[in-house]
C-alpha atoms as a PDB file:
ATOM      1  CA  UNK A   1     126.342 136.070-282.330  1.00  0.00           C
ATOM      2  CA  UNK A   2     128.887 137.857-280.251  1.00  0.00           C
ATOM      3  CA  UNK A   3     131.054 136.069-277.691  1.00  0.00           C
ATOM      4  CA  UNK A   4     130.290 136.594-274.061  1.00  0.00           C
ATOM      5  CA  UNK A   5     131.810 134.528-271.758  1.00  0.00           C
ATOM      6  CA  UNK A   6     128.811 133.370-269.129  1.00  0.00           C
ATOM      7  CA  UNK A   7     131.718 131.851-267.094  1.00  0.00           C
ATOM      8  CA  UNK A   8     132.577 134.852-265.625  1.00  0.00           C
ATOM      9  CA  UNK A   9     129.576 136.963-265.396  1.00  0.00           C
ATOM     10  CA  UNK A  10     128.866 137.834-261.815  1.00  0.00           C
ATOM     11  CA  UNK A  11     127.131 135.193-259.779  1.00  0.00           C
ATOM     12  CA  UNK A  12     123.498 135.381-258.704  1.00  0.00           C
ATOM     13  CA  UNK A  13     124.195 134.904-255.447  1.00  0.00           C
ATOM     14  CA  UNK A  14     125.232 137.778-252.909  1.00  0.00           C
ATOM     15  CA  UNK A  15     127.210 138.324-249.455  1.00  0.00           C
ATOM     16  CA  UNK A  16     127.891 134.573-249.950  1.00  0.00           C
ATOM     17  CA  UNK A  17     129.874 135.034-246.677  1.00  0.00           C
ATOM     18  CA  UNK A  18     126.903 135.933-244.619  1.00  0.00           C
ATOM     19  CA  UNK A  19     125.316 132.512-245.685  1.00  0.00           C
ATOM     20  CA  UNK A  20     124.730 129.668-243.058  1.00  0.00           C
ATOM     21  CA  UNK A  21     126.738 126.199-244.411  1.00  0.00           C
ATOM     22  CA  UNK A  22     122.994 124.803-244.784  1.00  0.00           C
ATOM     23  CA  UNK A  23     122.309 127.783-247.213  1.00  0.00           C
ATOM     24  CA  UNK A  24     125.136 127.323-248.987  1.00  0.00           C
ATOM     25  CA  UNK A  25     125.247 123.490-249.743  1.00  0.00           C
ATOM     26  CA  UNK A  26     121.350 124.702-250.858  1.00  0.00           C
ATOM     27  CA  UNK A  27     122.502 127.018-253.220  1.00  0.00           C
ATOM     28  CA  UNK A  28     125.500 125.494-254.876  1.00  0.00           C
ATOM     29  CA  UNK A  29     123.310 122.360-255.058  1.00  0.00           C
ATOM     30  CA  UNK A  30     120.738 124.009-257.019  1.00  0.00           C
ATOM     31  CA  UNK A  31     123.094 125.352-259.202  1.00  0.00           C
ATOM     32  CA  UNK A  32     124.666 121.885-259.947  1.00  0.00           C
ATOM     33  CA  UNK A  33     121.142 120.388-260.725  1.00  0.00           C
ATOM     34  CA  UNK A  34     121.386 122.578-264.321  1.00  0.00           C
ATOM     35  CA  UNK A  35     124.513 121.002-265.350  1.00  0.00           C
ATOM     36  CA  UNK A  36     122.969 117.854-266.478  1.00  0.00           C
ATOM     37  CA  UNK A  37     119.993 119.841-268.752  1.00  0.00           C
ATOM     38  CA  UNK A  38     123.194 121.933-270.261  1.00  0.00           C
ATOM     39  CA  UNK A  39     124.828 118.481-271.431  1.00  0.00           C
ATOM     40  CA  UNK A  40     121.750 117.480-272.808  1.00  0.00           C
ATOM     41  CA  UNK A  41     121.227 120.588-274.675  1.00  0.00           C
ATOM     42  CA  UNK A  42     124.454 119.686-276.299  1.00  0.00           C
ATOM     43  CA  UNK A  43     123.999 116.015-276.851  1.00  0.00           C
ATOM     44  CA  UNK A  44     124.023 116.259-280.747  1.00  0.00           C
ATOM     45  CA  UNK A  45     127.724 117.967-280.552  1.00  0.00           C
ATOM     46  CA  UNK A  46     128.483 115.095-278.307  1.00  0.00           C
ATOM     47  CA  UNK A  47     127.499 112.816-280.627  1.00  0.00           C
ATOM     48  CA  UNK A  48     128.989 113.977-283.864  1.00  0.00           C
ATOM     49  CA  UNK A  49     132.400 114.318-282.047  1.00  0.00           C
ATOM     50  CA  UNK A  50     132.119 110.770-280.782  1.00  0.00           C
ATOM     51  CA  UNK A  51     130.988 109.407-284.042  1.00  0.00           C
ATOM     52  CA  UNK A  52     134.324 110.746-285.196  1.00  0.00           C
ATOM     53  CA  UNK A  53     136.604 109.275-282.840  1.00  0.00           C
ATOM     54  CA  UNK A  54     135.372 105.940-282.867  1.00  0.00           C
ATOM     55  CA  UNK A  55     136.124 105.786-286.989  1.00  0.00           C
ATOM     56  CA  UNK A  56     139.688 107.173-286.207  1.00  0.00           C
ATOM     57  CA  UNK A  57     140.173 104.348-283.358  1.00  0.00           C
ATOM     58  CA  UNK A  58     138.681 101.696-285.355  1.00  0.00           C
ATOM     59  CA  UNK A  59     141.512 102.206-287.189  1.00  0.00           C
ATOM     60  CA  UNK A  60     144.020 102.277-284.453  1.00  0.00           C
ATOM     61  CA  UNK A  61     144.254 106.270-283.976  1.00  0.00           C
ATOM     62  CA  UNK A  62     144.021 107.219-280.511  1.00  0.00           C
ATOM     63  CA  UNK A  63     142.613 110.175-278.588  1.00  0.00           C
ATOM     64  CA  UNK A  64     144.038 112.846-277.017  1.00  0.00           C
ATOM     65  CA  UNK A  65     142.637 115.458-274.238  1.00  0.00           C
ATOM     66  CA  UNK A  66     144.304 119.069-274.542  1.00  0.00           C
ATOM     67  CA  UNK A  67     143.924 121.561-271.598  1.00  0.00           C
ATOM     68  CA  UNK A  68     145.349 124.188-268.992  1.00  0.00           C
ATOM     69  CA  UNK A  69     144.711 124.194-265.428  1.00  0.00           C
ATOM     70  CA  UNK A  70     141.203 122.343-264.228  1.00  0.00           C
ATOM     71  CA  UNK A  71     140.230 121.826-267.539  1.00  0.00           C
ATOM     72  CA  UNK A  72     143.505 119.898-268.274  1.00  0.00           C
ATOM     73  CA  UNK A  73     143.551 118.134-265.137  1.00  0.00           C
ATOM     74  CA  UNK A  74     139.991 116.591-266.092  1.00  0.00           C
ATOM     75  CA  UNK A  75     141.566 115.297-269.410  1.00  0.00           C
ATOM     76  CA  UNK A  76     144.222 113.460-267.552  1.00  0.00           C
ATOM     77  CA  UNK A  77     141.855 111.710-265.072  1.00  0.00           C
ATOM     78  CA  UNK A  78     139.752 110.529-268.218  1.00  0.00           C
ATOM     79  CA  UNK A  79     142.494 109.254-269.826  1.00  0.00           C
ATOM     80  CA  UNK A  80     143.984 107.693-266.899  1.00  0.00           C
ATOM     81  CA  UNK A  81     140.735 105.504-266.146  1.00  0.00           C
ATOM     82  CA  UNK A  82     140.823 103.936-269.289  1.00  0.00           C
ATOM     83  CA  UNK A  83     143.388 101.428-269.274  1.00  0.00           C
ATOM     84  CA  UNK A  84     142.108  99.954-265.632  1.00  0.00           C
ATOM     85  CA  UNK A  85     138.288 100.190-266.660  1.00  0.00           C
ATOM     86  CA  UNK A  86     138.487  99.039-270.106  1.00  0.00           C
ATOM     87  CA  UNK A  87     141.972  97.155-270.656  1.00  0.00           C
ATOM     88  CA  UNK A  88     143.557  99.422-273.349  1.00  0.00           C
ATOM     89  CA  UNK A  89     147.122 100.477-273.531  1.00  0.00           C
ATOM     90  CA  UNK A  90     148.253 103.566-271.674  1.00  0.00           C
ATOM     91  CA  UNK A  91     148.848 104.897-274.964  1.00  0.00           C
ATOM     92  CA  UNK A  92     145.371 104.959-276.394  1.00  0.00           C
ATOM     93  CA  UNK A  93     143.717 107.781-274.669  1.00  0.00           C
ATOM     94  CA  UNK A  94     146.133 110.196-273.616  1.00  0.00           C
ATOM     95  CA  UNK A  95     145.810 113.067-271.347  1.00  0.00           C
ATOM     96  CA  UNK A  96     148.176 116.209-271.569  1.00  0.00           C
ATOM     97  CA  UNK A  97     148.248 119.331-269.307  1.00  0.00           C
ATOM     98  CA  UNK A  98     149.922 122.413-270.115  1.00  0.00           C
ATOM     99  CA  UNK A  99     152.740 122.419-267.898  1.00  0.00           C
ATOM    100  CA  UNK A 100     153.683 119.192-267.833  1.00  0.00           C
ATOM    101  CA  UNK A 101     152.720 116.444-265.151  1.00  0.00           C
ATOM    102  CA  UNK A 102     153.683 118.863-262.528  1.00  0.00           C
ATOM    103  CA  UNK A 103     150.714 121.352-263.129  1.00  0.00           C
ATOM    104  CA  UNK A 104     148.431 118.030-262.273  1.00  0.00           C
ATOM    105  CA  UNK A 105     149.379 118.857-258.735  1.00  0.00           C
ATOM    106  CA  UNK A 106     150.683 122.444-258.186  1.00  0.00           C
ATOM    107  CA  UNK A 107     149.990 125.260-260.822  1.00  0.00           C
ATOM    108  CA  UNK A 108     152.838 126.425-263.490  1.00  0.00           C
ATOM    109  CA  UNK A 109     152.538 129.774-263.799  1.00  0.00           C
ATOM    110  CA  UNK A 110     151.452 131.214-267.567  1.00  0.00           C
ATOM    111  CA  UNK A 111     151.885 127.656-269.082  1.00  0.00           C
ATOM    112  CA  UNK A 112     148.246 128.267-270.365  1.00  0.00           C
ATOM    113  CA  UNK A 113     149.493 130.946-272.342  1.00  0.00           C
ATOM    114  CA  UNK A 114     152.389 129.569-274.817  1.00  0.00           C
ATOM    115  CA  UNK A 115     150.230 128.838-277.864  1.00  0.00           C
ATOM    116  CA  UNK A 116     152.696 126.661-279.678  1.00  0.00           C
ATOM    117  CA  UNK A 117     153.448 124.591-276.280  1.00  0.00           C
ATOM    118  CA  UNK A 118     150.414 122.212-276.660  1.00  0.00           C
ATOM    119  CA  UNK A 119     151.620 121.448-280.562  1.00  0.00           C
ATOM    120  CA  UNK A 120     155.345 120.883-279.079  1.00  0.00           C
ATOM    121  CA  UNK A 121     153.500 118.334-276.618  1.00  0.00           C
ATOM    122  CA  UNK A 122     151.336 116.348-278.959  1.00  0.00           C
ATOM    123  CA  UNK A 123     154.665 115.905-281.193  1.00  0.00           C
ATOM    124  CA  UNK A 124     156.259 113.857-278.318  1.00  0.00           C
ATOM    125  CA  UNK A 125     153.830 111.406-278.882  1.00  0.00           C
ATOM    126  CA  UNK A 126     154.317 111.270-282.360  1.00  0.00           C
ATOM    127  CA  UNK A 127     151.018 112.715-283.453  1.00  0.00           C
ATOM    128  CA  UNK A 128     149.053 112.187-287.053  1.00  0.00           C
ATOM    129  CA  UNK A 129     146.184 112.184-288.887  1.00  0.00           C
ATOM    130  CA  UNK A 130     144.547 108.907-287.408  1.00  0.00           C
ATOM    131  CA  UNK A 131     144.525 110.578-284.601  1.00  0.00           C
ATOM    132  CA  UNK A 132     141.434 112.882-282.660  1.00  0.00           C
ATOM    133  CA  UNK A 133     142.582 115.542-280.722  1.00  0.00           C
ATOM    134  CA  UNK A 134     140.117 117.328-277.837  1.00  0.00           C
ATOM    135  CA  UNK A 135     140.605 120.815-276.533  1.00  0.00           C
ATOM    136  CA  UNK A 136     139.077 121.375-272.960  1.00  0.00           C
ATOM    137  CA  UNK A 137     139.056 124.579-272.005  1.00  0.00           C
ATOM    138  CA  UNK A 138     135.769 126.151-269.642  1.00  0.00           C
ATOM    139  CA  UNK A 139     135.997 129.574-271.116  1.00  0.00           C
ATOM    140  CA  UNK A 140     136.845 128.685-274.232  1.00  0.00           C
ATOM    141  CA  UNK A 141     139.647 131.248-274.261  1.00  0.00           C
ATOM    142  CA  UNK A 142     143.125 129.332-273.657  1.00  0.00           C
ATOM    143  CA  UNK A 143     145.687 130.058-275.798  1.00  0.00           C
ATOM    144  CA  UNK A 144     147.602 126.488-275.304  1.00  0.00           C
ATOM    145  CA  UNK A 145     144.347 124.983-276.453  1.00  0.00           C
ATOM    146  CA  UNK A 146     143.259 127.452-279.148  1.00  0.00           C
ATOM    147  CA  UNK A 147     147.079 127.332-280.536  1.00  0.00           C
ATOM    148  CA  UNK A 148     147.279 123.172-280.343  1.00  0.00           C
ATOM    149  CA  UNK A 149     143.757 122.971-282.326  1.00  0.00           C
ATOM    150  CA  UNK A 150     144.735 125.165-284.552  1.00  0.00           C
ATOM    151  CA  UNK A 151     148.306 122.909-285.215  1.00  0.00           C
ATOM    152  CA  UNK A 152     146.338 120.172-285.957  1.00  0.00           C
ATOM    153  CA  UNK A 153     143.542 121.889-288.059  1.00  0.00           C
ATOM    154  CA  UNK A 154     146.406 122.789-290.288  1.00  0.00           C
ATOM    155  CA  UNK A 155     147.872 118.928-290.095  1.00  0.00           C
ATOM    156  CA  UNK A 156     144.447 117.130-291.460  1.00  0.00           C
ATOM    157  CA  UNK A 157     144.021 115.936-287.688  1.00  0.00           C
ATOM    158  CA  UNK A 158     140.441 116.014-286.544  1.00  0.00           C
ATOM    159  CA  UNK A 159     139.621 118.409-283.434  1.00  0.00           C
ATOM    160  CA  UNK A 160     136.721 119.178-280.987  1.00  0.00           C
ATOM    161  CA  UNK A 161     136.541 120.987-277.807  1.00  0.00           C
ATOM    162  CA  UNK A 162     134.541 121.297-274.910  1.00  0.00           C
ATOM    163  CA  UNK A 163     133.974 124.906-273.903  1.00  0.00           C
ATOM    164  CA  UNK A 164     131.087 126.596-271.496  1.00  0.00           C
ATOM    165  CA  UNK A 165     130.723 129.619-273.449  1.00  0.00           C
ATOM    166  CA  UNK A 166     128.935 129.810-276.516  1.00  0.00           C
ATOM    167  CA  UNK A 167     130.500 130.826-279.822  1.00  0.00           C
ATOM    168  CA  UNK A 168     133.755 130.902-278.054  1.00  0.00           C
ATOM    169  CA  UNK A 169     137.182 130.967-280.096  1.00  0.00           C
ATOM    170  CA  UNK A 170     138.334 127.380-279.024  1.00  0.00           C
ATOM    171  CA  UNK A 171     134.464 126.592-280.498  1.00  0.00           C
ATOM    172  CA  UNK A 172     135.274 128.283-283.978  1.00  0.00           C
ATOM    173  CA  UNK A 173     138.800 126.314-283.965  1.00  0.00           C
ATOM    174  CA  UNK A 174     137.261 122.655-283.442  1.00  0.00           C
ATOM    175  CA  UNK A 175     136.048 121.020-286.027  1.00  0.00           C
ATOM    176  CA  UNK A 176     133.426 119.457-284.073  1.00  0.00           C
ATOM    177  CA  UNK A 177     133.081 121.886-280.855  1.00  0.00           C
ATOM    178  CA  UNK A 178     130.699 121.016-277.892  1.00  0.00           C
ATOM    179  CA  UNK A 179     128.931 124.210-276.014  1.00  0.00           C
ATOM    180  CA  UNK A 180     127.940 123.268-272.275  1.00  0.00           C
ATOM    181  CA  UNK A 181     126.572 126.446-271.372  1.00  0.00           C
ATOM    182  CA  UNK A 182     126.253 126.389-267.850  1.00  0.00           C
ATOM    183  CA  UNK A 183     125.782 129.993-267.108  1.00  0.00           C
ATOM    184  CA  UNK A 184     127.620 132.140-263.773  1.00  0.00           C
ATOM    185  CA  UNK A 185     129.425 130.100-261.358  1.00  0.00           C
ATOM    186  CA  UNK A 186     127.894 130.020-257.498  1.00  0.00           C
ATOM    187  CA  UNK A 187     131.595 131.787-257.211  1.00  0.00           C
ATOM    188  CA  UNK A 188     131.880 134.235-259.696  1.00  0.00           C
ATOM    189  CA  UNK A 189     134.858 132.729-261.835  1.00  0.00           C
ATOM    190  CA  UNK A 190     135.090 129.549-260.505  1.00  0.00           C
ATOM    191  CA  UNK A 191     134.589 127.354-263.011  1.00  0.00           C
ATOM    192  CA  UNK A 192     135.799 124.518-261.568  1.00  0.00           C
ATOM    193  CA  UNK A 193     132.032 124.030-260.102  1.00  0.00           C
ATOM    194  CA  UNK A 194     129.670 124.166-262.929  1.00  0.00           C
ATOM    195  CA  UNK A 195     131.618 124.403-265.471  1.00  0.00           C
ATOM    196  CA  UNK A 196     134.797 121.516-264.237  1.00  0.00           C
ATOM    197  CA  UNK A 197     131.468 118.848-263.687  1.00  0.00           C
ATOM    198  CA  UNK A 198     129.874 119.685-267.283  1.00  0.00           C
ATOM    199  CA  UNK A 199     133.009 118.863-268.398  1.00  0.00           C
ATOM    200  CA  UNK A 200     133.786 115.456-266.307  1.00  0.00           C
ATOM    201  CA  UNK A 201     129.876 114.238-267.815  1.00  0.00           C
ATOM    202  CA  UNK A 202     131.271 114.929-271.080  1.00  0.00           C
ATOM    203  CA  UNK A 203     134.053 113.261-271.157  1.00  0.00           C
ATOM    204  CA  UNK A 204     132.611 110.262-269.280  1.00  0.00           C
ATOM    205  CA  UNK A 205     130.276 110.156-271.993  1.00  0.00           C
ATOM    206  CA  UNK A 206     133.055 110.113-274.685  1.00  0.00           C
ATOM    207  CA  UNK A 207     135.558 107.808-273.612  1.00  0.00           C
ATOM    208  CA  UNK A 208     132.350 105.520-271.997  1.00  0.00           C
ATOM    209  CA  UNK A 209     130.290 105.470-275.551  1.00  0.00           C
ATOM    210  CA  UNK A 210     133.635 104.850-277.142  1.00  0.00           C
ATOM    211  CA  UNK A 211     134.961 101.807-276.011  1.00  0.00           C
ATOM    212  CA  UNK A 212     131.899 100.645-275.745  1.00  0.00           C
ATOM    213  CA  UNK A 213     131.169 100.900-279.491  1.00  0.00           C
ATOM    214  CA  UNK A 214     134.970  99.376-279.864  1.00  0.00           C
ATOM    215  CA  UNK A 215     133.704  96.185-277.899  1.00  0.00           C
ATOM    216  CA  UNK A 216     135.417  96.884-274.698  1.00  0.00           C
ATOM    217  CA  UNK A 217     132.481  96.340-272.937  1.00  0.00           C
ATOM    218  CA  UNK A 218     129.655  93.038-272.684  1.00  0.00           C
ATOM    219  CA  UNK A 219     126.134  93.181-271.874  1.00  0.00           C
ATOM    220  CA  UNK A 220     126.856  96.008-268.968  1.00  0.00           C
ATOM    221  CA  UNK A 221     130.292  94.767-267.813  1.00  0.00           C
ATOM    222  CA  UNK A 222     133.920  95.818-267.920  1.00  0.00           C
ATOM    223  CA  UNK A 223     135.005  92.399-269.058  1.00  0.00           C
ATOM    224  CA  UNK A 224     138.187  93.779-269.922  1.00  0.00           C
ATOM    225  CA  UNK A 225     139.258  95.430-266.806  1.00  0.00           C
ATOM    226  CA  UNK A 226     142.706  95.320-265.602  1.00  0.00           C
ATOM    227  CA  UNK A 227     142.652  93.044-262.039  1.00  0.00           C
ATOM    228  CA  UNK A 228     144.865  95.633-260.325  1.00  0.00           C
ATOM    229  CA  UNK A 229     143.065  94.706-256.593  1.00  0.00           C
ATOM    230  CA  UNK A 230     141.597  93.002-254.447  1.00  0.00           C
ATOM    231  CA  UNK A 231     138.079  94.412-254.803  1.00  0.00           C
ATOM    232  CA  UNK A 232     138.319  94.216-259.223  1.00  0.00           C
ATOM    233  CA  UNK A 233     139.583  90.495-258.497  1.00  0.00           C
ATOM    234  CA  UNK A 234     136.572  90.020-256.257  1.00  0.00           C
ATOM    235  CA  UNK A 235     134.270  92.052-259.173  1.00  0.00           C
ATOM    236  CA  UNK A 236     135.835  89.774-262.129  1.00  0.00           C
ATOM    237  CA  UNK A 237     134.798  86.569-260.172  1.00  0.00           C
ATOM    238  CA  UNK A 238     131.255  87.592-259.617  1.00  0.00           C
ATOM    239  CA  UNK A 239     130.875  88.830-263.620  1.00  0.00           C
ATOM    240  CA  UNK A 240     132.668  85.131-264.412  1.00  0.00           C
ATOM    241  CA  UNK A 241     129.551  83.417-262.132  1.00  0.00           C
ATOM    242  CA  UNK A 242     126.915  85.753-263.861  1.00  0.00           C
ATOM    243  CA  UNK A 243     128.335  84.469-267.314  1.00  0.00           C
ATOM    244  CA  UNK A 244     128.375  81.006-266.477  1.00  0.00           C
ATOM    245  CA  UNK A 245     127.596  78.629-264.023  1.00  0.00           C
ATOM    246  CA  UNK A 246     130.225  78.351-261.786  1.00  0.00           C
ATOM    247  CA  UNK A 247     130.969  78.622-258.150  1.00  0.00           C
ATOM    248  CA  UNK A 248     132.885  81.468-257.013  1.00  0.00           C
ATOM    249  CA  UNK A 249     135.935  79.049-255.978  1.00  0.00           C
ATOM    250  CA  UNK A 250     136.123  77.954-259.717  1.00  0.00           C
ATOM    251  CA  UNK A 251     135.567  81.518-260.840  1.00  0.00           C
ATOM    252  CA  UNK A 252     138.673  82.578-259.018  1.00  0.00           C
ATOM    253  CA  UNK A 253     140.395  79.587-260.599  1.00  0.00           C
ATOM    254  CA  UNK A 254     139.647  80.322-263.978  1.00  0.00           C
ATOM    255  CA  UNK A 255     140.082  84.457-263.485  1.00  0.00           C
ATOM    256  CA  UNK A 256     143.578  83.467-262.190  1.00  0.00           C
ATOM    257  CA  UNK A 257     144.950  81.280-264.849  1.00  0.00           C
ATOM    258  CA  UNK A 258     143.872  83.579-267.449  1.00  0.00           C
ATOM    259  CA  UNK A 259     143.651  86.726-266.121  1.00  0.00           C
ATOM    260  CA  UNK A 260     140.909  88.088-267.721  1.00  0.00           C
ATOM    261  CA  UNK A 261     136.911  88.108-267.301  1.00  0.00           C
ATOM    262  CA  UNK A 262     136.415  88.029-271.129  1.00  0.00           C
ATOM    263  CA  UNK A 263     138.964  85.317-272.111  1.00  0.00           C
ATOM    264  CA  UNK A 264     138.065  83.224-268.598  1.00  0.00           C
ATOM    265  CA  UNK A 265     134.165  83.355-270.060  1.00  0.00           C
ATOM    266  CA  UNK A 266     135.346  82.783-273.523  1.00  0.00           C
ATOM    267  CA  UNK A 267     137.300  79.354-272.919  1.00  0.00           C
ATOM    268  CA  UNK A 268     134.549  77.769-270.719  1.00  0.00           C
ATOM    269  CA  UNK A 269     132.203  78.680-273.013  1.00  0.00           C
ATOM    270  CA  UNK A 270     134.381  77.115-275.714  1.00  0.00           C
ATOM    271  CA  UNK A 271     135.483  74.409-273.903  1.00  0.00           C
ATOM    272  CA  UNK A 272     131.065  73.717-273.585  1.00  0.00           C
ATOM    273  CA  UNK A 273     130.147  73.717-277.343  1.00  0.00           C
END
């Protein structure tokens, strides 16, 4: 199969400038309604990918995200939410952009284009073979991406990707690729729309199903949350009363001497039997 890269074929819409607001919230919103049926098309590369990472993690590797520009800046939010939602240590899942923390806010010019930069990066964080390494990349194209993948390929470290164009290069790099092919952009090119939110459902999916499978997670609650406000304090009292029978007074009691939902639950219940 040749590669054609769907991202930037011309969008279906025209003369989007002539279009009422009404018409086009319409349109982009119908557009956004096929992103979820393109995940799902590519649930069984999600899941082989994710099989993989838990192994590695199980083991104490880590994960890291890989990516230029949106794509990149996705990666870092992912990784980011993970110590606050599920209690881990910055360190576990790791977000890097190319460009450095600075291209999070304000765009570095060609950093998407140094092929041996993204290998450079991962060795600051003193990368090996326990570990899982994810290229992002919406066209599938990036040469920061394509050129870290390859580094680690070549270094027995496991890879997959996340790319809206089929049979793209960054796809034939991974070892375990994902395809989200959501098709032209409502703005031709701009694949921070379809393409950016395919992406975000991906990677909530990852790093969800994989601390959950790690035990990070109990019955449907973040039990391991980090209390880092008012409203999670609040939230960790009212998972402490659904666990056990307690008023919400002692429930802030017990969530402040041990600061923690999972080890307040597990001392009362210990404590019972």
């Amino acid at each position: 199969m040749s590669f054609i890269k769907t991202t930037e074929q011309s969008s279906k819409y025209e003369h989007l400038e002539k279009m009422s607001v009404k018409e086009l919230l319409t349109n982009i919103n119908t557009e956004d309604k096929t992103v979820p049926f393109a995940v799902e098309d590519a649930l069984p590369q999600i899941e082989a990918l994710i099989e993989q990472i838990i192994a590695k993690m199980k083991n104490g590797g880590r994960l890291f995200y890989i990516g230029a520009g949106t794509s990149g800046r996705l990666g870092v939010v992912d990784a980011s939410e993970c110590p606050p939602t599920f209690g881990v240590d910055f360190d576990t899942v790791i977000g890097i952009i190319a460009g450095g923390d600075t291209a999070i806010r304000k765009a570095v010019e060609f950093a998407e284009d140094d092929k041996n930069q993204a290998w450079e990066d991962l060795q600051e964080w003193n990368i090996t073979k326990n570990d899982v390494v994810i290229g992002i990349a919406a066209s599938g194209t990036t040469p920061y991406v394509i050129g870290g993948l390859q580094k680690c390929n070549a270094n027995n470290i496991i890879t997959g990707s996340i790319s809206c164009n089929a049979e793209s290069p960054l796809s034939k790099t991974a070892k375990y690729p994902i395809d989200v092919i959501v098709g032209p952009e409502f703005v031709t090119g701009s694949s921070r729309m379809k393409a950016g939110t395919a992406q975000k459902l991906v990677l909530n999916m990852i790093s969800t199903s994989t601390m959950i499978a790690l035990g990070k997670v109990k019955g449907n609650k973040m039990v391991d949350m980090q209390l880092s406000n008012d409203k999670l304090i609040d939230r960790g009292i009212r998972m402490i009363m659904e666990e056990i029978p307690v008023t919400y007074e002692v429930g802030a009691k017990l969530l402040d001497e041990y600061k923690s939902v999972r080890k307040a639950v597990d001392f009362f219940n210990c404590k019972r039997f």
